[in-house]
C-alpha atoms as a PDB file:
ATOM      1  CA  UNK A   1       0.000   0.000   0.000  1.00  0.00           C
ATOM      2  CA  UNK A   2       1.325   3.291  -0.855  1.00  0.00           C
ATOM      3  CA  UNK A   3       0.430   6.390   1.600  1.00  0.00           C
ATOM      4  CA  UNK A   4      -0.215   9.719   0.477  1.00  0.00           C
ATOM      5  CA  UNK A   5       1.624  12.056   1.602  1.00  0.00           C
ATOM      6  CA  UNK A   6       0.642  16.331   0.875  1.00  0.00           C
ATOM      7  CA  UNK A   7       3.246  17.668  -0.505  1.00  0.00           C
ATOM      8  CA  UNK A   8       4.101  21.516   0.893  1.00  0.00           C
ATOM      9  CA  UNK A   9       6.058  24.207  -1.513  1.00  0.00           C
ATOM     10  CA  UNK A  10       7.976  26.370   0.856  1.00  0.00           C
ATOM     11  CA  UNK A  11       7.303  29.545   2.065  1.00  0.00           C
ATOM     12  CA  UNK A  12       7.683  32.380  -0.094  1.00  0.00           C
ATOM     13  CA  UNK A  13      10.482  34.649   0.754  1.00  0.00           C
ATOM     14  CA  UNK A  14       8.942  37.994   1.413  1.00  0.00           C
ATOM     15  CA  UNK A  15      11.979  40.896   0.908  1.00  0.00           C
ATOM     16  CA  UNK A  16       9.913  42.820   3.522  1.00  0.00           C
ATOM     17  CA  UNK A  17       9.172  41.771   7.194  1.00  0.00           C
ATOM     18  CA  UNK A  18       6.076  41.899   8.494  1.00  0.00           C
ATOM     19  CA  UNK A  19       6.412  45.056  10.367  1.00  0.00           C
ATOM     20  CA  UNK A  20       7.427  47.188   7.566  1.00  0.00           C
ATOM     21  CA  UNK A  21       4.878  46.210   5.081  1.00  0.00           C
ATOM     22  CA  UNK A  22       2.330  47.827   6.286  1.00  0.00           C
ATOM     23  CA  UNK A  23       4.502  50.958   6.799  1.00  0.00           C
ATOM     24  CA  UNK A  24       5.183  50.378   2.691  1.00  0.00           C
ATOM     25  CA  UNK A  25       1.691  50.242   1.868  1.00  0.00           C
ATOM     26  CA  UNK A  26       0.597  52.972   4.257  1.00  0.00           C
ATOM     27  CA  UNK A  27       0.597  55.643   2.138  1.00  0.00           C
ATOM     28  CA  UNK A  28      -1.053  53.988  -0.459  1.00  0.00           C
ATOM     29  CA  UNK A  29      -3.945  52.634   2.213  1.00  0.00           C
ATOM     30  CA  UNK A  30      -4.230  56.550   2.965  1.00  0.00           C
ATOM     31  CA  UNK A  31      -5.076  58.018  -0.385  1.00  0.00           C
ATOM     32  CA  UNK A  32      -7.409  55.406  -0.803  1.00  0.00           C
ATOM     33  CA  UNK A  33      -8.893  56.400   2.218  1.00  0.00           C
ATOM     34  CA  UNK A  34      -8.975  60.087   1.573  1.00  0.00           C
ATOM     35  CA  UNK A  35     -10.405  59.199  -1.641  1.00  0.00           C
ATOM     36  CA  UNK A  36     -13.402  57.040  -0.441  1.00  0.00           C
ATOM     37  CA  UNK A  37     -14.189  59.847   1.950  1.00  0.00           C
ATOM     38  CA  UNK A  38     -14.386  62.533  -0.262  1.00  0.00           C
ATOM     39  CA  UNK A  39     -16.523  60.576  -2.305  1.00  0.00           C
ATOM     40  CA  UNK A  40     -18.781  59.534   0.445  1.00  0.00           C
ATOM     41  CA  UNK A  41     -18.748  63.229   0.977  1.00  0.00           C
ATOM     42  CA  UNK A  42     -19.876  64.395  -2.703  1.00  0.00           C
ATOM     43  CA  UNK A  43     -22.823  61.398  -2.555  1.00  0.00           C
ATOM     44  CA  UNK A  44     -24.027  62.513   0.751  1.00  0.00           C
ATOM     45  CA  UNK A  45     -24.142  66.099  -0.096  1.00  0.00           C
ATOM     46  CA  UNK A  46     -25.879  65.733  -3.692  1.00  0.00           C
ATOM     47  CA  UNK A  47     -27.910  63.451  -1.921  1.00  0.00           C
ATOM     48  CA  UNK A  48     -29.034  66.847   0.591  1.00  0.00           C
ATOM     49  CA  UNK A  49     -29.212  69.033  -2.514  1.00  0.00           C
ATOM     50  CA  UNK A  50     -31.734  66.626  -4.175  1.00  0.00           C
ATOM     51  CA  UNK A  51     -33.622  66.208  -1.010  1.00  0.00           C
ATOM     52  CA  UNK A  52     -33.839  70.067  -0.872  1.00  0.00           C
ATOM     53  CA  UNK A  53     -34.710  70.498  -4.271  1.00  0.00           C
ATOM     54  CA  UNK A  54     -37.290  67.737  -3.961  1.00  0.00           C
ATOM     55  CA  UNK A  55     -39.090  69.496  -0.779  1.00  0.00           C
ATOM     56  CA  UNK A  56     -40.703  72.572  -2.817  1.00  0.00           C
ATOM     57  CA  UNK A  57     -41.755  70.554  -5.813  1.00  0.00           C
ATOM     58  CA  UNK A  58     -43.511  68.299  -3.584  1.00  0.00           C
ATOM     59  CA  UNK A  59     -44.963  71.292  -1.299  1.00  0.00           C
ATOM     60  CA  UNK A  60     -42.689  69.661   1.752  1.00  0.00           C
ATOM     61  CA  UNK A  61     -42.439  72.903   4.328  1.00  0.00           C
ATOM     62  CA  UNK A  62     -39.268  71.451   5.989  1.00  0.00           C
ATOM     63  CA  UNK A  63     -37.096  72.336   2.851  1.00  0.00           C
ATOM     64  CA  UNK A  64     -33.476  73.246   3.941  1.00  0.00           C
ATOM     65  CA  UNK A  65     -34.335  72.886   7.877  1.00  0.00           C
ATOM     66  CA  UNK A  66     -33.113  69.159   7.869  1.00  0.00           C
ATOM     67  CA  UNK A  67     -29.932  70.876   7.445  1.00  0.00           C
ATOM     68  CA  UNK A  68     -30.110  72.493  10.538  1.00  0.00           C
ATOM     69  CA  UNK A  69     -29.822  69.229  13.157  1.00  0.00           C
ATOM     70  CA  UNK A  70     -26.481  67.927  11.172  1.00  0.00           C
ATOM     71  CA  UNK A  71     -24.474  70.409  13.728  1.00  0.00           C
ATOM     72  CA  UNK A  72     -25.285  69.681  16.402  1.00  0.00           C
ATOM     73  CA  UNK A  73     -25.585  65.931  15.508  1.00  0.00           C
ATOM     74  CA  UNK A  74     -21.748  65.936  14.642  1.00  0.00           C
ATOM     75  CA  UNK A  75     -20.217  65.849  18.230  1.00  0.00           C
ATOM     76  CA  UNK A  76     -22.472  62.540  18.693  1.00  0.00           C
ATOM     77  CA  UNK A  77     -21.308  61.233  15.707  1.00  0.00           C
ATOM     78  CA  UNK A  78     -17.673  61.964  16.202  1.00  0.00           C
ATOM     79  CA  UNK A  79     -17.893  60.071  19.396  1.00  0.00           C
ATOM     80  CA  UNK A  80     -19.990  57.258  18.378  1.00  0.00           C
ATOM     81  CA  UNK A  81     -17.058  56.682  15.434  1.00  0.00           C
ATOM     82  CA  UNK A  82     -14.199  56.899  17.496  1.00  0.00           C
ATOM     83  CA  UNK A  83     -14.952  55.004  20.506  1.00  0.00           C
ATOM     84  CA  UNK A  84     -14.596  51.297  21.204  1.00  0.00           C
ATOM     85  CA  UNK A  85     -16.858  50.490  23.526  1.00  0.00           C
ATOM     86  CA  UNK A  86     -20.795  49.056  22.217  1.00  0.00           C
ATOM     87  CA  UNK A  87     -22.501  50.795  24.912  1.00  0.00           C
ATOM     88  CA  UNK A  88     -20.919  54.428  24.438  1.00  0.00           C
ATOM     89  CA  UNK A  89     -20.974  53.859  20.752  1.00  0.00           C
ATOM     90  CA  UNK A  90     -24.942  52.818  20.696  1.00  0.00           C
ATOM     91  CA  UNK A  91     -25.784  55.826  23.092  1.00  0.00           C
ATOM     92  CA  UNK A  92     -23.656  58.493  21.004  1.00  0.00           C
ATOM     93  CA  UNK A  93     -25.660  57.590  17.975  1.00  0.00           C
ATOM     94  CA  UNK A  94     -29.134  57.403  20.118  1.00  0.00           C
ATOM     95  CA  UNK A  95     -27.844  60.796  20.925  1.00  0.00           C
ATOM     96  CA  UNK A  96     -26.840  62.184  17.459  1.00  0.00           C
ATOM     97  CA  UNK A  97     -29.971  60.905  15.982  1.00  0.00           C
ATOM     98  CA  UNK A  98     -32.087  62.842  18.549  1.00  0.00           C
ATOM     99  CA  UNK A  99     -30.490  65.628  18.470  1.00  0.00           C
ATOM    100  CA  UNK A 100     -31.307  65.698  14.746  1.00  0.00           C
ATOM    101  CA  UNK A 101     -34.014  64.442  14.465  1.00  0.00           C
ATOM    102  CA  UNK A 102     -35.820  67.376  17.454  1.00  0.00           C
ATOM    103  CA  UNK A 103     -33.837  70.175  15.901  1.00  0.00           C
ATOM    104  CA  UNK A 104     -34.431  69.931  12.556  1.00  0.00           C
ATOM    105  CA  UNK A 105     -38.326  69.057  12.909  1.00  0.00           C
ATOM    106  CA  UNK A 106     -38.739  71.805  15.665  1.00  0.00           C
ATOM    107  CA  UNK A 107     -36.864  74.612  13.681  1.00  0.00           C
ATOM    108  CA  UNK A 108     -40.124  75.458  11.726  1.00  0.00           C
ATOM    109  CA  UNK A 109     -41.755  75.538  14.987  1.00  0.00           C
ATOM    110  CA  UNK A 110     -39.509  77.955  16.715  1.00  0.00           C
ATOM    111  CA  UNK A 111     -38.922  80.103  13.976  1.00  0.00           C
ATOM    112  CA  UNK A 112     -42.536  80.555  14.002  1.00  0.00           C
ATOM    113  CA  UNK A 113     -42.237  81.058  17.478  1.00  0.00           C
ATOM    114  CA  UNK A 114     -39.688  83.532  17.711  1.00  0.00           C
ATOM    115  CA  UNK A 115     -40.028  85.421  14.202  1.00  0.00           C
ATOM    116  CA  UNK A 116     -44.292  85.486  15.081  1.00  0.00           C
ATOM    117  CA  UNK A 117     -44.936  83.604  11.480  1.00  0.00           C
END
């Protein structure tokens, strides 16, 4: 009887340890980066524009007051990005999404409010 037997190439010398080859490829990892997010950026605000040019046409009164809860979403959404932890990260974006959610549905409301519209 004959046994089989795998047969294994060696291992591949790589000219670069493992250390530096992400340090080699770093910059190249960081333009594509930079390049996603700007183009996550350009969909997100066309994606605002239409929504704002959509309101009137429809006869939407909110128009270009969703705008206004972004701001002070952002600090909740910073956080909720750069932490670790599940529980801080699910409460930061609780947070951020109330926080836009109440200020740019309520704007209407207090301008009307404070402007006697």
């Amino acid at each position: 009887m004959t046994s089989t037997s795998s047969v294994t190439n060696p291992p591949h010398p790589d000219p670069l340890p493992p250390g530096e080859r992400e340090v080699a490829f770093r910059p190249v990892l960081k333009r594509r980066a930079r390049w996603t997010s700007l183009a996550a950026l350009t969909i997100f605000l066309l994606l605002c524009f239409g929504y704002y040019r959509l309101c009137p046409a429809v006869g939407y009164v909110m128009a270009w007051t969703f705008l206004a809860g972004f701001a002070p979403a952002a600090p909740a959404a910073i956080l909720a990005t750069r932490t670790r932890r599940l529980w801080l990260r699910a409460a930061a974006d609780l947070l951020g999404f109330a926080a836009y959610f109440w200020l740019s549905g309520m704007l209407p409301a207090w301008k009307g409010y404070w402007l006697g519209a």
